[in-house]
PDB file of N, CA and C in Angstrom:
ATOM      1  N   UNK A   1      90.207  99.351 102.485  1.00  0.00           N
ATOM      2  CA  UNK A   1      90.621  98.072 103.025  1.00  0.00           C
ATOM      3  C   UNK A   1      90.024  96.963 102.177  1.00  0.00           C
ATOM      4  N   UNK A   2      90.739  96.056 101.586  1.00  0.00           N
ATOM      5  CA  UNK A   2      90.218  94.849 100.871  1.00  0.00           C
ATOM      6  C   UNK A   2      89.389  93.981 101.407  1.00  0.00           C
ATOM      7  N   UNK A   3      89.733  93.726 103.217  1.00  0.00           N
ATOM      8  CA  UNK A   3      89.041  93.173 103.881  1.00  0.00           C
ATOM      9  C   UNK A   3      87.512  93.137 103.748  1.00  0.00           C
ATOM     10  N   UNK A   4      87.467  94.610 103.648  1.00  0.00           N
ATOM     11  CA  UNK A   4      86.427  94.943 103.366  1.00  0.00           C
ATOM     12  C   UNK A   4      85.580  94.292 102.437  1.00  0.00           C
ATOM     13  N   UNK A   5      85.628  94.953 101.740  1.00  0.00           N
ATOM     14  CA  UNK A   5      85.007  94.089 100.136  1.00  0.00           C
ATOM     15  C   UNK A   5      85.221  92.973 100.207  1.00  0.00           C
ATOM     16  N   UNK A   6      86.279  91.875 100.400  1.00  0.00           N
ATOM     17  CA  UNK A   6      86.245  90.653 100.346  1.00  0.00           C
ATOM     18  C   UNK A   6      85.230  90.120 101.662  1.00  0.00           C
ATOM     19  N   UNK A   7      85.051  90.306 102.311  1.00  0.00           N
ATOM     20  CA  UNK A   7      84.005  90.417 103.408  1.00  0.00           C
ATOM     21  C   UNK A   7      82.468  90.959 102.848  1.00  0.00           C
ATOM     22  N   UNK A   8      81.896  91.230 101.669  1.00  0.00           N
ATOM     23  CA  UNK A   8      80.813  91.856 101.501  1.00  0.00           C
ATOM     24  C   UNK A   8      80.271  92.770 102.250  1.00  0.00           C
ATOM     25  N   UNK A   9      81.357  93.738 102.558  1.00  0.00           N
ATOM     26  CA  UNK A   9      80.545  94.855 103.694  1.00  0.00           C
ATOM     27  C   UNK A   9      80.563  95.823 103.074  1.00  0.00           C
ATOM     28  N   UNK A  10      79.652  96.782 103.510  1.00  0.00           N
ATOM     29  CA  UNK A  10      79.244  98.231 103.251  1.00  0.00           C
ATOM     30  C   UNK A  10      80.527  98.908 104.038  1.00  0.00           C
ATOM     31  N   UNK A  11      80.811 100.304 103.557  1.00  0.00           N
ATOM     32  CA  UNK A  11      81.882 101.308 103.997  1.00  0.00           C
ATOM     33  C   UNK A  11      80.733 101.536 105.628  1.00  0.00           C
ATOM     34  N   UNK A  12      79.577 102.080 105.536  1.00  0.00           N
ATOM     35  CA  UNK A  12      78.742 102.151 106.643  1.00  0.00           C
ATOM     36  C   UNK A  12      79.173 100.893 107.433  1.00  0.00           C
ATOM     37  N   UNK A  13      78.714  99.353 107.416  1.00  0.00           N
ATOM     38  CA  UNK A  13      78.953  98.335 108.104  1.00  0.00           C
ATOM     39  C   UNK A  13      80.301  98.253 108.842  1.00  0.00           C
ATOM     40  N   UNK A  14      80.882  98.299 108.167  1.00  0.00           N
ATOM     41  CA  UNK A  14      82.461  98.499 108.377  1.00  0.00           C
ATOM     42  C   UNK A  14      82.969  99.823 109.564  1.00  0.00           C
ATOM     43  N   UNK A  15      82.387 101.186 108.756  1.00  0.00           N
ATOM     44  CA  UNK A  15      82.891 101.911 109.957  1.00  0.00           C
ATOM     45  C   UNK A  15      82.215 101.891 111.079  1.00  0.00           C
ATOM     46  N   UNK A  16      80.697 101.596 111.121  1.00  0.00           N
ATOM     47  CA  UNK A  16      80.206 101.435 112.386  1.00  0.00           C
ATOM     48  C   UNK A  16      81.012  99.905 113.481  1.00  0.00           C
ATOM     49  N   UNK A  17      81.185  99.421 112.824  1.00  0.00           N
ATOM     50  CA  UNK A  17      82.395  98.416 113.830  1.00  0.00           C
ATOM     51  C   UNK A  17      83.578  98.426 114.364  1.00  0.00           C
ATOM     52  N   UNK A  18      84.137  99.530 113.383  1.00  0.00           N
ATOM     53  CA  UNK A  18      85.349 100.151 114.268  1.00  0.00           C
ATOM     54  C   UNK A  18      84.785 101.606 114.277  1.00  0.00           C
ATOM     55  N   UNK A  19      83.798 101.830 114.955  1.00  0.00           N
ATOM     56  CA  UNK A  19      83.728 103.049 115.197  1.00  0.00           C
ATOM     57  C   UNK A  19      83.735 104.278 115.073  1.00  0.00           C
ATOM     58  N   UNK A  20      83.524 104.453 113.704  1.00  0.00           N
ATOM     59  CA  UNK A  20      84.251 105.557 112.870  1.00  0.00           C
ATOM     60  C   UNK A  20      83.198 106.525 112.141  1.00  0.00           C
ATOM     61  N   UNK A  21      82.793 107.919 111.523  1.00  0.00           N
ATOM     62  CA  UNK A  21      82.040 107.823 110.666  1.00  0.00           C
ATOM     63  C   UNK A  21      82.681 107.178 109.322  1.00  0.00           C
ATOM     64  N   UNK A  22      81.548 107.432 108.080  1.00  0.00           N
ATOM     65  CA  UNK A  22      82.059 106.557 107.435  1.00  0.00           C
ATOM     66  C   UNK A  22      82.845 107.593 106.021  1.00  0.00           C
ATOM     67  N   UNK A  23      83.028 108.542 106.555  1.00  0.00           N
ATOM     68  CA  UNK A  23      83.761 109.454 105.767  1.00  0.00           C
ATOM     69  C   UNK A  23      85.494 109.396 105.992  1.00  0.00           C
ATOM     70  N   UNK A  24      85.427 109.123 107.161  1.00  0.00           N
ATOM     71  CA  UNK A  24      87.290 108.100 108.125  1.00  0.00           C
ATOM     72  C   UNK A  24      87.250 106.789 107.487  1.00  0.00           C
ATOM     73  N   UNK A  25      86.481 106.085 107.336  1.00  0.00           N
ATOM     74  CA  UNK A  25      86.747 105.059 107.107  1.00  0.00           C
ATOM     75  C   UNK A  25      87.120 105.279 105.641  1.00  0.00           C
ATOM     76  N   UNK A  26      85.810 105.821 104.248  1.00  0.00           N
ATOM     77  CA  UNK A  26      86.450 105.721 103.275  1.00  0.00           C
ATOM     78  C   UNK A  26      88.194 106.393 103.012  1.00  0.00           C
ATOM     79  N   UNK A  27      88.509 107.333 103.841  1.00  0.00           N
ATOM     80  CA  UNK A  27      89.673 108.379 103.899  1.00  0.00           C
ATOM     81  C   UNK A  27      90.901 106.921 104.063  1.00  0.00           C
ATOM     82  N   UNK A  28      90.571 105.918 105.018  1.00  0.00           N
ATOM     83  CA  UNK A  28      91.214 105.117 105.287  1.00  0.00           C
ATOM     84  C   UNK A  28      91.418 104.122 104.245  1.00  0.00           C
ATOM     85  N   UNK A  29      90.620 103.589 103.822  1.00  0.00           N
ATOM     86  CA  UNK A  29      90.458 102.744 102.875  1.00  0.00           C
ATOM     87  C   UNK A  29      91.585 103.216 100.860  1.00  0.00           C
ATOM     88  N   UNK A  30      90.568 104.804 100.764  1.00  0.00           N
ATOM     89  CA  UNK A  30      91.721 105.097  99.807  1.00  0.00           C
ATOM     90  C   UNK A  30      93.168 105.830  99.931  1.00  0.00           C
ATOM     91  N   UNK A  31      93.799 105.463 101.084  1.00  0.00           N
ATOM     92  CA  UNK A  31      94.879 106.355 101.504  1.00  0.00           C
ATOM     93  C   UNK A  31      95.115 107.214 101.600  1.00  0.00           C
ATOM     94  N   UNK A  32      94.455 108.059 102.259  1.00  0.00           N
ATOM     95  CA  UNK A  32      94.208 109.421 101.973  1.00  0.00           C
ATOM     96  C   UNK A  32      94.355 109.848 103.813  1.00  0.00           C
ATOM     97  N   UNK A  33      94.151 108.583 104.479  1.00  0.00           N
ATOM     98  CA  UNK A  33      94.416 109.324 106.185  1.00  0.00           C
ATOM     99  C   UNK A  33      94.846 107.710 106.359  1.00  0.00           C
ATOM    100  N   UNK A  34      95.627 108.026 107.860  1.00  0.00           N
ATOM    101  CA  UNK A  34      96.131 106.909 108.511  1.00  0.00           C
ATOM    102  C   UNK A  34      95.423 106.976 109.669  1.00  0.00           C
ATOM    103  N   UNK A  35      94.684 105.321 110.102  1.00  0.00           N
ATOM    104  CA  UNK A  35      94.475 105.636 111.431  1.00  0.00           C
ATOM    105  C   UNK A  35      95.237 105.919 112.953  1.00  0.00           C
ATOM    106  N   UNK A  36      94.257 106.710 113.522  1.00  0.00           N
ATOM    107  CA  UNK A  36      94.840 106.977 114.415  1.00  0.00           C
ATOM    108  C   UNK A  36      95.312 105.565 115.514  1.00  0.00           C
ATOM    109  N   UNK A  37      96.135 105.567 116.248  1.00  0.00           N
ATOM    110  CA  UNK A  37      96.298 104.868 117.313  1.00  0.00           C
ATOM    111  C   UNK A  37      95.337 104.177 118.394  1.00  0.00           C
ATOM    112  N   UNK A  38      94.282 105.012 118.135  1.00  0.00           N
ATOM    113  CA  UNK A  38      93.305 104.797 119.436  1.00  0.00           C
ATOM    114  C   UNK A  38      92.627 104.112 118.860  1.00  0.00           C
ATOM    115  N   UNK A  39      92.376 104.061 117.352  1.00  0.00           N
ATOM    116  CA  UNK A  39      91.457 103.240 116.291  1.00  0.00           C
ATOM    117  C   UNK A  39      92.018 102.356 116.204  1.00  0.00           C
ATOM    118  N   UNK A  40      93.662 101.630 116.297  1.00  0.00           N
ATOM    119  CA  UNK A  40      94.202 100.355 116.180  1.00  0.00           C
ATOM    120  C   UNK A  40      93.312  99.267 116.741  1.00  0.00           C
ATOM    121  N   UNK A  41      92.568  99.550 118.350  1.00  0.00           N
ATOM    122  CA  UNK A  41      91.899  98.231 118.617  1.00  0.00           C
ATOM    123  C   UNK A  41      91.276  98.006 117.708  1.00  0.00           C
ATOM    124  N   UNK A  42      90.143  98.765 117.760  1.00  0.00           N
ATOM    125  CA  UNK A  42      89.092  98.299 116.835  1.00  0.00           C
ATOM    126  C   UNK A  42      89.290  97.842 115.186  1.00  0.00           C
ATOM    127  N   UNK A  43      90.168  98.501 114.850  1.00  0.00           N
ATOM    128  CA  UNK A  43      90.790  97.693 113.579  1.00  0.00           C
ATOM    129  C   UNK A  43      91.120  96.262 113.513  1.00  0.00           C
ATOM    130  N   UNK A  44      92.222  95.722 114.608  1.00  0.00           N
ATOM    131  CA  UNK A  44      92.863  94.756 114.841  1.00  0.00           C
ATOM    132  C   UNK A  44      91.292  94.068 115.051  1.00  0.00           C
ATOM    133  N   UNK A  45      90.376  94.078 115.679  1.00  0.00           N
ATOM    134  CA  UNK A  45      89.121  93.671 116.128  1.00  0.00           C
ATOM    135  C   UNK A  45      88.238  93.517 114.727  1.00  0.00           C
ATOM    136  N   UNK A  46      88.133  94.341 113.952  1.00  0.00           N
ATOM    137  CA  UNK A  46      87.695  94.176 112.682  1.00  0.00           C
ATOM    138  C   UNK A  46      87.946  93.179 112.173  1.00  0.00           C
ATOM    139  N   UNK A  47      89.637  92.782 111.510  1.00  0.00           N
ATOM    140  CA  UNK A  47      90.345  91.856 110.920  1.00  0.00           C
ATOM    141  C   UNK A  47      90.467  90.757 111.252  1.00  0.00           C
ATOM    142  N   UNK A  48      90.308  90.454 112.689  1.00  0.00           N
ATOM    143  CA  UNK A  48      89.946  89.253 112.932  1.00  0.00           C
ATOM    144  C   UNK A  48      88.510  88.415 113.429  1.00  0.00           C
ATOM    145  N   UNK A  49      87.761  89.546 113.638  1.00  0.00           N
ATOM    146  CA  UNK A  49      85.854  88.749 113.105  1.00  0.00           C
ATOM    147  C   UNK A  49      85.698  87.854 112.333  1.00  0.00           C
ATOM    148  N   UNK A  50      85.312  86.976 112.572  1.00  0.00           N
ATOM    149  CA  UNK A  50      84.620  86.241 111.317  1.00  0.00           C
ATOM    150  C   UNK A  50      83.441  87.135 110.655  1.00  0.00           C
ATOM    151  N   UNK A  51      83.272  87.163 109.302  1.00  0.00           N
ATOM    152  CA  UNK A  51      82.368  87.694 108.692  1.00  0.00           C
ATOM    153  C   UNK A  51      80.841  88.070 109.436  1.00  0.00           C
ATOM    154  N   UNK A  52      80.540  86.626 109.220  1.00  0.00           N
ATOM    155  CA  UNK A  52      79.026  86.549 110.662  1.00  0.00           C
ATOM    156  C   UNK A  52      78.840  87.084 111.306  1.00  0.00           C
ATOM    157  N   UNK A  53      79.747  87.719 112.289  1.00  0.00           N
ATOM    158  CA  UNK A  53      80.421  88.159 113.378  1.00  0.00           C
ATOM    159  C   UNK A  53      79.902  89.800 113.599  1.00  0.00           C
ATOM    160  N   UNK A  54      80.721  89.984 112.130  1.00  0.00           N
ATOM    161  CA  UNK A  54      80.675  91.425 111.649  1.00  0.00           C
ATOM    162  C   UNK A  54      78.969  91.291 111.328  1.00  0.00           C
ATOM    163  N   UNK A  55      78.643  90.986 110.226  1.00  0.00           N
ATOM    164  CA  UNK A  55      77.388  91.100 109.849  1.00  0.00           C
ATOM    165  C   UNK A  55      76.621  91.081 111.088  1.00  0.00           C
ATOM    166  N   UNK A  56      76.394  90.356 112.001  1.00  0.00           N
ATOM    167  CA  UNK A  56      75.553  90.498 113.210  1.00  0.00           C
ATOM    168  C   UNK A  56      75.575  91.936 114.105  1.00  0.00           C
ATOM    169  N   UNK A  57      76.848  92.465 114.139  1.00  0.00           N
ATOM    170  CA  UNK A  57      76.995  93.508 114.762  1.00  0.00           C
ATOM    171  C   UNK A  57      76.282  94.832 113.791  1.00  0.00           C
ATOM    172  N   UNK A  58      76.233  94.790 112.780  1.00  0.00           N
ATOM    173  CA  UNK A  58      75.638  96.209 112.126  1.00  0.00           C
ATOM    174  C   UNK A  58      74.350  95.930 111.331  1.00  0.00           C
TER     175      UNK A  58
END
């Protein structure tokens, strides 16, 4: 996810906010898996954090 990186986050930071280990998340990131459905909140929840937001949480 670009978000990502353009956000200065760690693959760790990142999947611990949507919940994920961070072996799903990288899988996600290089296209290699799609998330599941149940992971949509927390995605949609990701993308719209403000950075801060995120950083405070992990």
């Amino acid at each position: 996810m670009a978000e990502r990186r353009r956000r200065g986050l760690s693959i760790a930071s990142a999947a611990a906010v949507t919940s994920v280990d961070e072996e799903t998340f990288r899988k996600w990131e290089n296209g290699e898996w799609k998330p599941q459905p149940k992971s949509w909140p927390k995605i949609r929840m990701f993308l719209r954090m403000p950075t801060r937001a995120l950083k405070d949480r992990t």
